[in-house]
Protein backbone atom coordinates (compact mmCIF):
# COMPACT_ATOMS: atom_id res chain seq x y z
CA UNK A 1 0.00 0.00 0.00
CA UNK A 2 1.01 3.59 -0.37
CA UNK A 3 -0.04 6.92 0.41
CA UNK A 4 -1.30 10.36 -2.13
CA UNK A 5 -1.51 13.61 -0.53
CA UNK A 6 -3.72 15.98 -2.45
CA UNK A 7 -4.43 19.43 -0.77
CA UNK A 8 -8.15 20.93 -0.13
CA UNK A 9 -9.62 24.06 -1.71
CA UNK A 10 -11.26 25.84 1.50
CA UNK A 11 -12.94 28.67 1.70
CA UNK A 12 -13.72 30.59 5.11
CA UNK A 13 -17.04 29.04 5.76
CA UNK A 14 -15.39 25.22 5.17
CA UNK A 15 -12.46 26.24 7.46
CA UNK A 16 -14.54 26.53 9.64
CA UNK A 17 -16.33 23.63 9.52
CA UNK A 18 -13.77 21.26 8.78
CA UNK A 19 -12.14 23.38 12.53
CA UNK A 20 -15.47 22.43 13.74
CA UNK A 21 -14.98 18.63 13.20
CA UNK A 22 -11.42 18.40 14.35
CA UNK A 23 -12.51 20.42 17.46
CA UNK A 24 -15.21 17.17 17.87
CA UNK A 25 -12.48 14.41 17.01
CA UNK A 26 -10.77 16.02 19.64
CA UNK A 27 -13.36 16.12 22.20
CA UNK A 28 -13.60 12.43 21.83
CA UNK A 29 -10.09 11.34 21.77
CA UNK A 30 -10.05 12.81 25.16
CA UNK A 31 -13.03 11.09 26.36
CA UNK A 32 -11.51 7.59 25.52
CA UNK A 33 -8.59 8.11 26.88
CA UNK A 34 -9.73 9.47 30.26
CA UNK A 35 -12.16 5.84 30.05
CA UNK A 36 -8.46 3.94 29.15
CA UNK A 37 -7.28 5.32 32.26
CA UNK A 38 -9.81 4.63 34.41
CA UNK A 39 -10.13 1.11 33.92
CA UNK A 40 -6.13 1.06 33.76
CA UNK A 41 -6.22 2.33 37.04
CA UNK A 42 -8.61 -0.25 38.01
CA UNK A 43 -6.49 -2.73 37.55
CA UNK A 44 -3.24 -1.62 39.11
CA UNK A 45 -5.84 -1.35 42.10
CA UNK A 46 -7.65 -4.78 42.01
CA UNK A 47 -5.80 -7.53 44.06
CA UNK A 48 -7.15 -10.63 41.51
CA UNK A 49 -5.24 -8.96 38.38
CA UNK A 50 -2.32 -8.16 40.39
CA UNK A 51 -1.77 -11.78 42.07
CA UNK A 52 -2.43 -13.43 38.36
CA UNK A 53 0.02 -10.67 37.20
CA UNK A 54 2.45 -11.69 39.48
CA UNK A 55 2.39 -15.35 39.19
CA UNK A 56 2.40 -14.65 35.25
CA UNK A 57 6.14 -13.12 36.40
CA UNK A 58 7.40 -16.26 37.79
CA UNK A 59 5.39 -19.06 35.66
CA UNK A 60 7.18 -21.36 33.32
CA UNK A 61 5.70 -21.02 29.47
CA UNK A 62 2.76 -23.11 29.42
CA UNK A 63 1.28 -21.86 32.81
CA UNK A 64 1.98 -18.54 31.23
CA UNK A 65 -0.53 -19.26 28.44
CA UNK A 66 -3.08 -20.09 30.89
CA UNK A 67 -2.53 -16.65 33.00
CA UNK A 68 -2.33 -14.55 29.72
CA UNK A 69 -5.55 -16.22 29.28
CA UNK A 70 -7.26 -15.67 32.30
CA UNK A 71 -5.75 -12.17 32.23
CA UNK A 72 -6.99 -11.27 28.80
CA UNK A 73 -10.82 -12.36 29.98
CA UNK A 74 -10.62 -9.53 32.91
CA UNK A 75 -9.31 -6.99 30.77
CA UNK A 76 -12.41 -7.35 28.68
CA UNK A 77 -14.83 -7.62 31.10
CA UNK A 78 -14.03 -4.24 32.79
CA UNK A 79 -14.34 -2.76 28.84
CA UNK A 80 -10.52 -2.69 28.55
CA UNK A 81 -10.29 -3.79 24.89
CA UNK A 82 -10.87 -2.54 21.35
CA UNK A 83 -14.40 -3.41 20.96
CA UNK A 84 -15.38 -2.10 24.95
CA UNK A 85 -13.53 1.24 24.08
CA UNK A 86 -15.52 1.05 20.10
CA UNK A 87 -18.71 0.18 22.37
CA UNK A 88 -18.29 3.20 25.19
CA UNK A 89 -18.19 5.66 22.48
CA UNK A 90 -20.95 5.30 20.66
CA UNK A 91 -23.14 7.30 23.00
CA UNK A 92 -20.63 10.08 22.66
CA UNK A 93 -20.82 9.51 19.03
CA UNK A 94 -24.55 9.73 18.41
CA UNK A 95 -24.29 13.93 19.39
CA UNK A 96 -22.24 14.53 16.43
CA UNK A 97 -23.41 12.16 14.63
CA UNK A 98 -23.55 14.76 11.54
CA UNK A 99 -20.14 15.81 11.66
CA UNK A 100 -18.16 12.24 12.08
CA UNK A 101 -18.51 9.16 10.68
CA UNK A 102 -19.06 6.03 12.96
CA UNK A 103 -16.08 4.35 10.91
CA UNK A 104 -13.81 7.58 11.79
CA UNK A 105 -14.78 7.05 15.60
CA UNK A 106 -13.91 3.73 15.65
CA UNK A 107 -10.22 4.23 14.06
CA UNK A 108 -9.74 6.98 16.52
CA UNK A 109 -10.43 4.67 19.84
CA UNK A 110 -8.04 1.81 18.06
CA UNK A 111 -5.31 4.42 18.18
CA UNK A 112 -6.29 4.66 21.73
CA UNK A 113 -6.02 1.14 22.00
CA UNK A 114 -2.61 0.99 20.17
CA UNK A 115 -1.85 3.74 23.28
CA UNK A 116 -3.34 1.17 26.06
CA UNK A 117 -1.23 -1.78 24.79
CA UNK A 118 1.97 0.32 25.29
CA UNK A 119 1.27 0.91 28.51
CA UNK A 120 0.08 -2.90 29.26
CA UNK A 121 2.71 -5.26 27.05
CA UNK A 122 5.41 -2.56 26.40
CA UNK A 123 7.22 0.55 27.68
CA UNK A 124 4.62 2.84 27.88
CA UNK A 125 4.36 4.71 30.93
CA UNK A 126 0.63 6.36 30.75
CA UNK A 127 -1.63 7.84 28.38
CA UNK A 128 -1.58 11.48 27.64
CA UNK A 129 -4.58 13.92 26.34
CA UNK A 130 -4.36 15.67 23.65
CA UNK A 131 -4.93 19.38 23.01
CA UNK A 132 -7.07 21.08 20.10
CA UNK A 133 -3.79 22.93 18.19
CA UNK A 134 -2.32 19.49 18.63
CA UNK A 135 -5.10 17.27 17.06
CA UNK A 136 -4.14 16.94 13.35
CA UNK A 137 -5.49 13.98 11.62
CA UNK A 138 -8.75 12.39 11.44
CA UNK A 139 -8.49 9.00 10.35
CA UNK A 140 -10.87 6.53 8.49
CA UNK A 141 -11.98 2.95 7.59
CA UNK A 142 -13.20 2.30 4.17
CA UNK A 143 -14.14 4.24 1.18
CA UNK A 144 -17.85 4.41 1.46
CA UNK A 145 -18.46 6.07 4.84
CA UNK A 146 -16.40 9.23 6.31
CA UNK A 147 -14.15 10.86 4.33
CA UNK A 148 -14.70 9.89 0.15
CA UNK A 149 -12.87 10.38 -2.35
CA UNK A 150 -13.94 10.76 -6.42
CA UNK A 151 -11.18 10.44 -8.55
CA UNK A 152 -12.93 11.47 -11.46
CA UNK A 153 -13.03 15.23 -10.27
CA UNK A 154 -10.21 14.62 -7.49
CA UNK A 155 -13.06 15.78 -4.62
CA UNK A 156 -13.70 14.91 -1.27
CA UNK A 157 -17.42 14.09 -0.11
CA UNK A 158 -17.84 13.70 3.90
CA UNK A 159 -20.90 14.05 5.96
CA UNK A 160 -22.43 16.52 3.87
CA UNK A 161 -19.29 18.68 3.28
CA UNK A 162 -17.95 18.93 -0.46
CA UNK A 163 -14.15 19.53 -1.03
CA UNK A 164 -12.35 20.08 -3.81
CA UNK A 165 -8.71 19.00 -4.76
CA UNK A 166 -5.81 21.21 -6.09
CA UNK A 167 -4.99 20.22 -9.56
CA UNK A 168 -1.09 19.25 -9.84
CA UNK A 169 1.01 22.26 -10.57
CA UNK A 170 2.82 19.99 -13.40
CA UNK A 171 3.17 17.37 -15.69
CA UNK A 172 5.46 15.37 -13.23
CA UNK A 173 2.76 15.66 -10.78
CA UNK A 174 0.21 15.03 -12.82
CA UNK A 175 1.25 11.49 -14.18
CA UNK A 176 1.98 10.76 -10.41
CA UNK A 177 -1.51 11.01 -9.79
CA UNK A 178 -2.69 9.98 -12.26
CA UNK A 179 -1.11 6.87 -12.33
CA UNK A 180 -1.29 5.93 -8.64
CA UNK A 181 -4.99 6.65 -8.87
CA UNK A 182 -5.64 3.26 -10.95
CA UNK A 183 -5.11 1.54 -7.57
CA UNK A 184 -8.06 1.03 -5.52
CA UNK A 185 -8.66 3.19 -2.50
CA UNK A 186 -8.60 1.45 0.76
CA UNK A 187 -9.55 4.62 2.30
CA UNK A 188 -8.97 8.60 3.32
CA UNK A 189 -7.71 10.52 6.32
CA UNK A 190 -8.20 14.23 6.56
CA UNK A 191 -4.69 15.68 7.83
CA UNK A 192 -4.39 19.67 7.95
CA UNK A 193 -0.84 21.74 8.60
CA UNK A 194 -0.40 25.03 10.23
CA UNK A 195 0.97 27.79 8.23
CA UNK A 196 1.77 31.19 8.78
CA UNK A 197 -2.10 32.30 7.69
CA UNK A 198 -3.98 29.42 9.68
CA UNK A 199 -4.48 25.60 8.99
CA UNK A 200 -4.29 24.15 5.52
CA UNK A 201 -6.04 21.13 4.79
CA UNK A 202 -5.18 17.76 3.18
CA UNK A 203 -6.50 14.99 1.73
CA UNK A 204 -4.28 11.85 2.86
CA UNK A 205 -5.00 8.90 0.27
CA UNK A 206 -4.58 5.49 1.19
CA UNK A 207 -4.21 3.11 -1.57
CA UNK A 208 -3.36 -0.66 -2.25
CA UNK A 209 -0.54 -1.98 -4.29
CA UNK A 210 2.74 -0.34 -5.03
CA UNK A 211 3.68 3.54 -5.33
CA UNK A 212 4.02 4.48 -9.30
CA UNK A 213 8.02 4.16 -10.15
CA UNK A 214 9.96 5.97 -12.97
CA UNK A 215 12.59 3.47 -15.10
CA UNK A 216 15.96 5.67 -14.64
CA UNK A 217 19.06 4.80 -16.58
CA UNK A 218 21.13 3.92 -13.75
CA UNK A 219 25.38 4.49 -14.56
CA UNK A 220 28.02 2.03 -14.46
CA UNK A 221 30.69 1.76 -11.95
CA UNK A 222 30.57 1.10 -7.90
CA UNK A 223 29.93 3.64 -5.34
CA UNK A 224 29.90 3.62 -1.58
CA UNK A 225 27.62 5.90 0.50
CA UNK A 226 26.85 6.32 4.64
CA UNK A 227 24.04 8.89 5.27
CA UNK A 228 24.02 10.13 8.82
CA UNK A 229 22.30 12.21 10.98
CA UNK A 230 23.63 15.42 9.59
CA UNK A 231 26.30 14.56 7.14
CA UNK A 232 26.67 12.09 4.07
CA UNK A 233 29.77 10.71 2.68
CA UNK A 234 30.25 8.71 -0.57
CA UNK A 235 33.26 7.13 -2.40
CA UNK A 236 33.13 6.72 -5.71
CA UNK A 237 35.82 5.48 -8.31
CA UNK A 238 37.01 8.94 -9.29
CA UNK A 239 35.93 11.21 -6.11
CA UNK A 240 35.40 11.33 -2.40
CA UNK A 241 32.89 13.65 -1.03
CA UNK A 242 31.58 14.60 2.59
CA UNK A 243 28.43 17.36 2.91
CA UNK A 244 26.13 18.43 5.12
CA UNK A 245 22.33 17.04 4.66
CA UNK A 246 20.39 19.97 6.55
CA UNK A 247 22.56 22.95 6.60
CA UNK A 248 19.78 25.28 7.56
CA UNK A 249 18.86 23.04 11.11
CA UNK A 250 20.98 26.08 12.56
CA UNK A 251 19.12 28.53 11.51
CA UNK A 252 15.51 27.21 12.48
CA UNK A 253 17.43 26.17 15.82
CA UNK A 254 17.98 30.05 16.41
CA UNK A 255 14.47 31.35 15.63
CA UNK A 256 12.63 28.72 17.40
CA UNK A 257 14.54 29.81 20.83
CA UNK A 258 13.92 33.15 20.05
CA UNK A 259 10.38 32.78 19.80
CA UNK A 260 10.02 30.84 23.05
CA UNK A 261 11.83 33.24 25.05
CA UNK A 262 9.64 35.51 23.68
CA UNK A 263 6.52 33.25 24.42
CA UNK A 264 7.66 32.67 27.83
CA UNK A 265 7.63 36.49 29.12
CA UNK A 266 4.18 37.12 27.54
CA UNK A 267 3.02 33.66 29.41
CA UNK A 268 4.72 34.98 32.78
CA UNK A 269 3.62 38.72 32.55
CA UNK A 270 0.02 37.41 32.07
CA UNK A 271 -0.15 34.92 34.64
CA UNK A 272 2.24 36.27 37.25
CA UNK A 273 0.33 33.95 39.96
CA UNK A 274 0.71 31.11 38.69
CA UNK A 275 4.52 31.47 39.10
CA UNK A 276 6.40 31.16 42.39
CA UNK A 277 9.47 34.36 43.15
CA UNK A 278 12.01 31.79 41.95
CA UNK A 279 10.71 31.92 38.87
CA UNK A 280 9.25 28.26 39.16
CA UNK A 281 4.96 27.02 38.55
CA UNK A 282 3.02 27.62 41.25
CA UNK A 283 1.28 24.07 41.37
CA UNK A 284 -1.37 25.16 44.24
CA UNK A 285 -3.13 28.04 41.65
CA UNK A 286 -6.23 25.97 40.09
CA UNK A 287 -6.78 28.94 38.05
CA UNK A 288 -6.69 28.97 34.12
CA UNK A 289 -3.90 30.17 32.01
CA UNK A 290 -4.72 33.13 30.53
CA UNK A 291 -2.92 33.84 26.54
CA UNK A 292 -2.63 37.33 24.47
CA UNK A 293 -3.59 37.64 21.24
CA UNK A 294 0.30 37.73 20.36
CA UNK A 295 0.76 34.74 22.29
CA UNK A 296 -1.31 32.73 20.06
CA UNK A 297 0.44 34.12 17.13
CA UNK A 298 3.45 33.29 18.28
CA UNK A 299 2.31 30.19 19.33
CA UNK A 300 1.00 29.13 15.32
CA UNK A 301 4.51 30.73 14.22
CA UNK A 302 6.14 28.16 16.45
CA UNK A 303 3.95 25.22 15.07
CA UNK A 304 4.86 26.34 10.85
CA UNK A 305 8.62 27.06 12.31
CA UNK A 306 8.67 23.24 13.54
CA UNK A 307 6.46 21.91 10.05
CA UNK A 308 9.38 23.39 8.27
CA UNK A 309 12.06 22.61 9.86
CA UNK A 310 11.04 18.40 9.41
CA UNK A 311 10.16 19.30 5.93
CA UNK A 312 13.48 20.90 5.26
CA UNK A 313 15.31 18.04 7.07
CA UNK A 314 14.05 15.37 5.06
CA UNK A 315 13.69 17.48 1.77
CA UNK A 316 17.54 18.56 2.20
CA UNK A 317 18.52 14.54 2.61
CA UNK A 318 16.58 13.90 -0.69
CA UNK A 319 18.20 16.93 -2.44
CA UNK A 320 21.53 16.08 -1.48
CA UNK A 321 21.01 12.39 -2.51
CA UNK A 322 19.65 13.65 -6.10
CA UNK A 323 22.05 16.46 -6.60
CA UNK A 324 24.43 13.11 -6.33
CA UNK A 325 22.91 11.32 -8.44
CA UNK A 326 22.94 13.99 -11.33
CA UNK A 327 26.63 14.16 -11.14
CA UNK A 328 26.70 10.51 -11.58
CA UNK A 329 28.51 9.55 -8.16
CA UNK A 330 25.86 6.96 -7.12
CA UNK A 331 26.21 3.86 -8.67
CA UNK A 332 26.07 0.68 -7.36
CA UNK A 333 25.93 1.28 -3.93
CA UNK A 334 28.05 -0.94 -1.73
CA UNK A 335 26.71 -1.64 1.76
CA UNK A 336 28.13 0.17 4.50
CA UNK A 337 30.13 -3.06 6.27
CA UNK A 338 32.32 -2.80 3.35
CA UNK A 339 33.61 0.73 3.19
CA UNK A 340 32.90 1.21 7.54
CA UNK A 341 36.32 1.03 7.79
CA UNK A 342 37.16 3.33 4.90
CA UNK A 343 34.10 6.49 5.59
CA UNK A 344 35.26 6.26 9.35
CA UNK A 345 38.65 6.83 8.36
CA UNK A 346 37.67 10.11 5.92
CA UNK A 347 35.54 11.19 8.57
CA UNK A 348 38.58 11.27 10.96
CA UNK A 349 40.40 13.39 8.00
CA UNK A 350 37.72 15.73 8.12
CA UNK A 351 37.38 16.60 11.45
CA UNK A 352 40.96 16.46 11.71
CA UNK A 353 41.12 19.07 9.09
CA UNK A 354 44.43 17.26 7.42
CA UNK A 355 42.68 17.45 4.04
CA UNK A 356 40.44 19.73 2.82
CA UNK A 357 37.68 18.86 0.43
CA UNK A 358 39.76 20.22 -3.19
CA UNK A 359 42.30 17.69 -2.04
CA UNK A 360 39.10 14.98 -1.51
CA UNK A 361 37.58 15.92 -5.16
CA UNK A 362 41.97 14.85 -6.71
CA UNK A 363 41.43 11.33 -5.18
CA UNK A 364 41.08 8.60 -7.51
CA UNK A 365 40.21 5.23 -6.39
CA UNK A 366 41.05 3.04 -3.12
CA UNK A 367 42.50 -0.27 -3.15
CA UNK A 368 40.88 -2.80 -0.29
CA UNK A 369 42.69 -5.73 0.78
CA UNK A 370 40.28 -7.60 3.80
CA UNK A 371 38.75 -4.25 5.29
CA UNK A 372 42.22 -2.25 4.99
CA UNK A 373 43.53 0.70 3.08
CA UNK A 374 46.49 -0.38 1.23
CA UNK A 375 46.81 2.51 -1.10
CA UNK A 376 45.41 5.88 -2.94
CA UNK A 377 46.13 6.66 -6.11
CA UNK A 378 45.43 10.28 -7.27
């Protein structure tokens, strides 16, 4: 399966419906996972789950079966399963019952779910609510109920609410659509991003088989390559190269502490009682938090300055990896066992600073001889 992202044509009046419907998804994300941690707090309080639980500790593998078992059976009869948390919700569900889909609510309380079995089978420490500005995605089921979308006029039908699709800015584009839109749909999730003048919202496609691929004449030779974190390094036969992936990380860095030290003297010099004289929360004031009108600017700036800088990152890997590609240095990419020894060693040169990179660019090839350098020949 793979994904299409197509954005939404909104006007003001669907803005603020579509706001509307993730301020409702929201409302009842919240609700099921204030009922996941009620009934998780029922057991960590019931002596029966906790004396199977600990005899589950010390039993051999096929008692275990037989205590997973019994466990399993009083998990769902307190409503601590899939189906009890789909079943609590539908009396929630039935007051906004024109806004959401019935499929939508039940993919939203099996994320829950994937939440609770953290916190049951794996590392997860608790479950955490979510607030509105943070609530981004509204998930579906199938095709015919939520969320729909034609691909004959590339719209979006759901609960009443009609939505048109952007039209690819290109050919490229175009064929990509095109193209993966001869799959079938499995089914459509309605995303939205903040920007610098409010939400924009997406169509997220879901759809079976394989992602469209372009034949590319691929060149001869062998090439090694390591991507890191920040930096990539490849060897090819003629050249050896080391660049940065993101070189603008620094730069977002700056103006995202900028902005919260900003943020944090509007919060302070409109709440000043709910901090202590050392500066620290006061945790005894019940009262609300009270936010300027620049503070929720700031706060959306902070949100688009945080989209970009994750778009950047992983556009600026991509680039770097193409701009490669066009000057024909990726070949046959060796795996990065075999040339460990060899990228650790031009990292070391690097940081070093014993050769700069016009020195790099005059290398010809390396000879290998079981893992070791054994010569360079300009």
């Amino acid at each position: 399966m793979h994904t299409l992202t197509l954005k939404l044509k909104t006007n003001h009046s669907q803005k603020k419906e579509l706001d509307k419907r993730f301020r409702v998804m929201c409302h009842i994300h919240n609700v099921l996972v204030k009922r996941a941690i009620k009934r998780l707090d029922r057991l960590d309080h019931d002596q029966t789950y906790q004396a199977l639980k600990a005899e589950y500790r010390q039993a051999e593998n096929d008692r275990k079966k037989e205590l997973a078992v019994q466990m399993n059976a009083f998990r769902q009869s307190i409503g601590l399963s899939e189906y009890g948390l789909q079943s609590y919700i539908k009396v929630c569900r039935q007051r906004y019952k024109t806004l959401v889909s019935c499929y939508q609510v039940q993919k939203e309380a099996a994320r829950v779910w994937k939440g609770v079995e953290k916190v049951l089978f794996s590392n997860g420490e608790r479950l955490h609510f979510k607030k509105e500005e943070n609530f981004d995605c509204i998930g579906g089921k199938p095709n015919t109920n939520g969320a729909k979308l034609d691909k004959e006029d590339l719209s979006v039908t759901w609960n009443r609410l009609y939505l048109v699709c952007c039209k690819p800015r290109n050919e490229k584009e175009a064929w990509y659509v095109h193209e993966a839109l001869k799959d079938g749909i499995a089914y459509c999730e309605i995303k939205r991003k903040m920007f610098n003048n409010g939400w924009h919202y997406y169509a997220i496609v879901i759809l079976k088989g394989e992602a469209p691929k372009k034949k590319k004449a691929c060149p001869k030779g062998r090439t090694g390559i390591d991507i890191g974190t920040s930096t990539v390094a490849v060897v090819s036969e003629d050249s050896v190269l080391l660049q940065e992936l993101a070189p603008k990380m620094k730069t977002y860095n700056k103006k995202i502490d900028a902005l919260l030290r900003s943020m944090d003297a509007s919060r302070r010099a409109m709440n000043p009682d709910k901090y202590n004289e050392n500066g620290t929360i006061n945790r005894k004031d019940r009262s609300k938090w009270v936010f300027s009108n620049q503070y929720k600017k700031k706060r959306n700036r902070l949100k688009t300055l945080y989209r970009k800088k994750a778009a950047d990152n992983g556009y600026s890997k991509e680039r770097r990896v193409l701009w490669l590609k066009r000057k024909r240095l990726l070949r046959n990419i060796s795996s990065e066992k075999t040339i460990r020894i060899m990228l650790n060693w031009i990292v070391s040169l690097f940081s070093a600073r014993i050769f700069t990179m016009q020195l790099c660019t005059q290398l010809g090839s390396i000879s290998f001889l079981q893992g070791n350098i054994l010569a360079i020949r300009r």
